[in-house]
Protein backbone atom coordinates (compact mmCIF):
# COMPACT_ATOMS: atom_id res chain seq x y z
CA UNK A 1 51.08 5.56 -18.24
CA UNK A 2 50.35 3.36 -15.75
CA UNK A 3 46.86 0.86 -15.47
CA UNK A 4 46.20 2.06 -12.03
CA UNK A 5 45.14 5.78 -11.33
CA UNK A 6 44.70 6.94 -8.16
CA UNK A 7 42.45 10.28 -6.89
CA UNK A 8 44.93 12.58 -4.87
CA UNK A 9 42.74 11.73 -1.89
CA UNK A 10 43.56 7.85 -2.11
CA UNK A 11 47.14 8.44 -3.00
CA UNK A 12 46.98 10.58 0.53
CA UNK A 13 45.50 8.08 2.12
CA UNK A 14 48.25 5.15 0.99
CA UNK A 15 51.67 7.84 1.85
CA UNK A 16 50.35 7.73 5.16
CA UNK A 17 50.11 3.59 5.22
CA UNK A 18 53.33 3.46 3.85
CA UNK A 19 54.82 5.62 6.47
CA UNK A 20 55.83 3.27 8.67
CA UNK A 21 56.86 0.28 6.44
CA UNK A 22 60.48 -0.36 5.48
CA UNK A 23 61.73 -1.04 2.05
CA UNK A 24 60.91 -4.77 1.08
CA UNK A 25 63.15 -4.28 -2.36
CA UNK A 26 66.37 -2.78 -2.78
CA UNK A 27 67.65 -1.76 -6.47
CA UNK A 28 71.07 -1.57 -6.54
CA UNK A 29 73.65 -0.53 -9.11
CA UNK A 30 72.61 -3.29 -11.76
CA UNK A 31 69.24 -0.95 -12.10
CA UNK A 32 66.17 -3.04 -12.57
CA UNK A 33 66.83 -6.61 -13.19
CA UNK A 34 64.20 -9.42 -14.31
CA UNK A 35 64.93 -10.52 -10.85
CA UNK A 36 64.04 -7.18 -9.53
CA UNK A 37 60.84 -7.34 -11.01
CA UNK A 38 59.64 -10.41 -9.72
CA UNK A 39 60.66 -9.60 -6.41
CA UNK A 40 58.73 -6.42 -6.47
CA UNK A 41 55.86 -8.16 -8.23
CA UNK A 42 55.80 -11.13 -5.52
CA UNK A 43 56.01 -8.31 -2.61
CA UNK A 44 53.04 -6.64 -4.28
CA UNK A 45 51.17 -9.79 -4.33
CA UNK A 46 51.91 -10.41 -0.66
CA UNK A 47 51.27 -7.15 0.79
CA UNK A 48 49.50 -4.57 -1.84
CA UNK A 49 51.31 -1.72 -0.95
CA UNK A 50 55.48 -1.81 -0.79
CA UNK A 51 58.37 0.54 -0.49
CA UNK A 52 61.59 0.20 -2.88
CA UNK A 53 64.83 1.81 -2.06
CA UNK A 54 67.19 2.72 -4.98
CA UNK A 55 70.58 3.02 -4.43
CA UNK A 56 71.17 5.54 -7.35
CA UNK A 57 72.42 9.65 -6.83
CA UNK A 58 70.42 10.20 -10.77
CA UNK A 59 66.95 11.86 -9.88
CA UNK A 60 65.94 11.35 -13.35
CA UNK A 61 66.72 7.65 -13.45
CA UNK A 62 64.97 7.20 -10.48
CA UNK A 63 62.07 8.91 -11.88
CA UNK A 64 62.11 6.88 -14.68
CA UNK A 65 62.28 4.29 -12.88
CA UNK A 66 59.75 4.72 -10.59
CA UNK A 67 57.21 5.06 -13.99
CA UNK A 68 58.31 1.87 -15.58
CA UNK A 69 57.83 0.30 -12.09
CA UNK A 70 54.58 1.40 -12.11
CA UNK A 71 53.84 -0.06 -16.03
CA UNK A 72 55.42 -3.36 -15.90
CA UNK A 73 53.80 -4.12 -12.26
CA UNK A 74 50.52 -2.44 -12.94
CA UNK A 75 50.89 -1.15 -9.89
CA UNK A 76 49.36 2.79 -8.75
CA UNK A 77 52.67 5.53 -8.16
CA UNK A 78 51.80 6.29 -4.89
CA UNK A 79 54.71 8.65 -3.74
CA UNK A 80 58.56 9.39 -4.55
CA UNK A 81 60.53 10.97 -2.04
CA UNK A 82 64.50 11.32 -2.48
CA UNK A 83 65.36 7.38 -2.90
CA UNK A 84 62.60 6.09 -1.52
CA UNK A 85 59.72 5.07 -4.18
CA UNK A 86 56.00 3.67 -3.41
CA UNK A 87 53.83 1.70 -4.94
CA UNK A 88 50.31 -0.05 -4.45
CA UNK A 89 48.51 -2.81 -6.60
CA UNK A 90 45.20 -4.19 -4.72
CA UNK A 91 46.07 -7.65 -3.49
CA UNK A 92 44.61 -10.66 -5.23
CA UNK A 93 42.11 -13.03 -3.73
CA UNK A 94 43.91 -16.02 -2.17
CA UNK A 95 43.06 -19.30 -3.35
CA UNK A 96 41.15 -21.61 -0.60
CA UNK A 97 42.49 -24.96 0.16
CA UNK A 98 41.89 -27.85 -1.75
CA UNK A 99 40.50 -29.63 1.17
CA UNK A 100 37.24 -27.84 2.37
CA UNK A 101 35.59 -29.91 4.49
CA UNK A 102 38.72 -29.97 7.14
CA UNK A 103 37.74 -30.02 10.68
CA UNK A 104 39.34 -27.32 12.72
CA UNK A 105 42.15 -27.65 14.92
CA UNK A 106 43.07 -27.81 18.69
CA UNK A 107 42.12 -24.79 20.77
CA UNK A 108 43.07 -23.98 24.13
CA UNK A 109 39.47 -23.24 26.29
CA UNK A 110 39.99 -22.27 30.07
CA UNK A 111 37.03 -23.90 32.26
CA UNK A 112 36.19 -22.64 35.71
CA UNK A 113 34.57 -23.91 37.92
CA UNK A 114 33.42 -22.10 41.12
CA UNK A 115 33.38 -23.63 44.79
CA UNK A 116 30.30 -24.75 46.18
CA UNK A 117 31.85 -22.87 49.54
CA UNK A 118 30.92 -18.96 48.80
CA UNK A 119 34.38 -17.55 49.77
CA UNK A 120 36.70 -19.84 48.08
CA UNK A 121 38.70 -18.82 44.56
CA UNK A 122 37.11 -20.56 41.84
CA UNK A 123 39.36 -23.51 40.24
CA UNK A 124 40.78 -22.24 36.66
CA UNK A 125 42.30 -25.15 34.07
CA UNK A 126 43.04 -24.06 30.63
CA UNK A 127 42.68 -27.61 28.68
CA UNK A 128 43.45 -28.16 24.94
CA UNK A 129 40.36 -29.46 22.89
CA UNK A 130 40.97 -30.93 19.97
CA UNK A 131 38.75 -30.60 16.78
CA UNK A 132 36.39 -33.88 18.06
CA UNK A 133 35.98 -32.79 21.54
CA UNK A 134 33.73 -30.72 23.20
CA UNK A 135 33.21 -29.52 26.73
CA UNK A 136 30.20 -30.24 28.55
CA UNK A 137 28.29 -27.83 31.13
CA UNK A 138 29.90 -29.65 33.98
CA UNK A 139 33.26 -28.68 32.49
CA UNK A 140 34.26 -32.01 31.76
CA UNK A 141 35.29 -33.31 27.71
CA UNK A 142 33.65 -35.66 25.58
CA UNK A 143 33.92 -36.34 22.31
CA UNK A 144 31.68 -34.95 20.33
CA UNK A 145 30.37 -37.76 17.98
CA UNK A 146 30.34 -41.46 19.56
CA UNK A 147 32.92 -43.93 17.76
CA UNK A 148 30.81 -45.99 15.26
CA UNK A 149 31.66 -49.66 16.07
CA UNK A 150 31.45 -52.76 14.00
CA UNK A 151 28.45 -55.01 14.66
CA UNK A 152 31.17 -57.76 15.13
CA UNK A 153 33.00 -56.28 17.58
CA UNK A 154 29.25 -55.30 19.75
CA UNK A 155 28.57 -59.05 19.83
CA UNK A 156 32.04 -60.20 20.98
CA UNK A 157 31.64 -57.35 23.70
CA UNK A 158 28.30 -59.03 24.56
C-alpha cells in the first residue's frame, strides 16, 4: 500500500490537472527498469504530479505496475486509464542559493516623459537598469551608491 492516500475529492481534483499534461515517462517492453525509476522519481521531484505511458497490451501488469509505482516512489495513485497511469508526490522545497546576499539583476524600466507643449505625444524610452542604478524623478540614471574613492587618489585629484 502506498505512503500517500488521497480523499476521492483530491484525487478528483489532480485527474483534472493531469488532463492536459503529456506523458513525461515512457515504459517500454523492458517493464520497469532502475532507470525507469529514477526517471519517474526525478519527474516527480520536478513537477509533483506526472503521467507515465506503458507500452504493454497486459491490464494486470499494468495494474501492478501502477501499485509498485506508487510504493517505490511514495507517490499518491491518482488515476489509471487504459495505458495511461498517474501519479502525484508533493514537490520538495528547493534549496536557496548559496549566495544570499546577491544583488538583483538588470531590468528593463520604460520612462516617459511628457511634453511641456499640451498636444504633443509624450517621449517613451525603455532603458536597461542594472542592479546599481536607479532612475531619478527627472527620468534620468544614477547610480545608486557613490563609488568610495581612496583618500590618495582625492588628494592627487586636488
Amino acid at each position: 500500500m502506498p505512503a500517500l492516500q488521497l480523499t476521492p475529492a483530491q484525487r478528483k481534483e489532480k485527474r483534472a490537472e493531469a488532463h492536459h499534461l503529456d506523458p513525461v515517462v515512457l515504459i517500454g517492453a523492458d517493464g520497469l527498469t532502475p532507470a525507469v525509476l529514477r526517471e519517474a522519481d526525478s519527474a516527480l521531484k520536478a513537477h509533483g504530479l506526472i503521467k507515465i505511458r506503458v507500452f504493454s497490451d497486459d491490464r494486470q501488469e499494468r495494474e501492478a505496475l501502477f501499485a509498485r509505482l506508487a510504493d517505490e516512489l511514495d507517490a499518491a495513485p491518482v488515476q489509471h486509464i487504459g495505458k495511461l497511469l498517474v501519479l502525484w508526490r508533493p514537490v520538495p522545497p528547493k534549496e536557496k542559493a548559496a549566495e544570499d546576499d546577491r544583488k538583483p539583476g538588470p531590468r528593463v524600466v520604460k520612462i516617459i516623459k511628457y511634453s511641456k507643449r499640451g498636444g504633443q505625444r509624450p517621449e517613451v524610452k525603455k532603458v536597461t537598469v542594472l542592479g546599481n542604478q536607479r532612475v531619478t524623478a527627472g527620468g534620468s540614471i544614477k547610480r545608486a551608491k557613490p563609488r568610495m574613492t581612496s583618500a590618495k587618489k582625492k588628494l592627487l585629484s586636488e
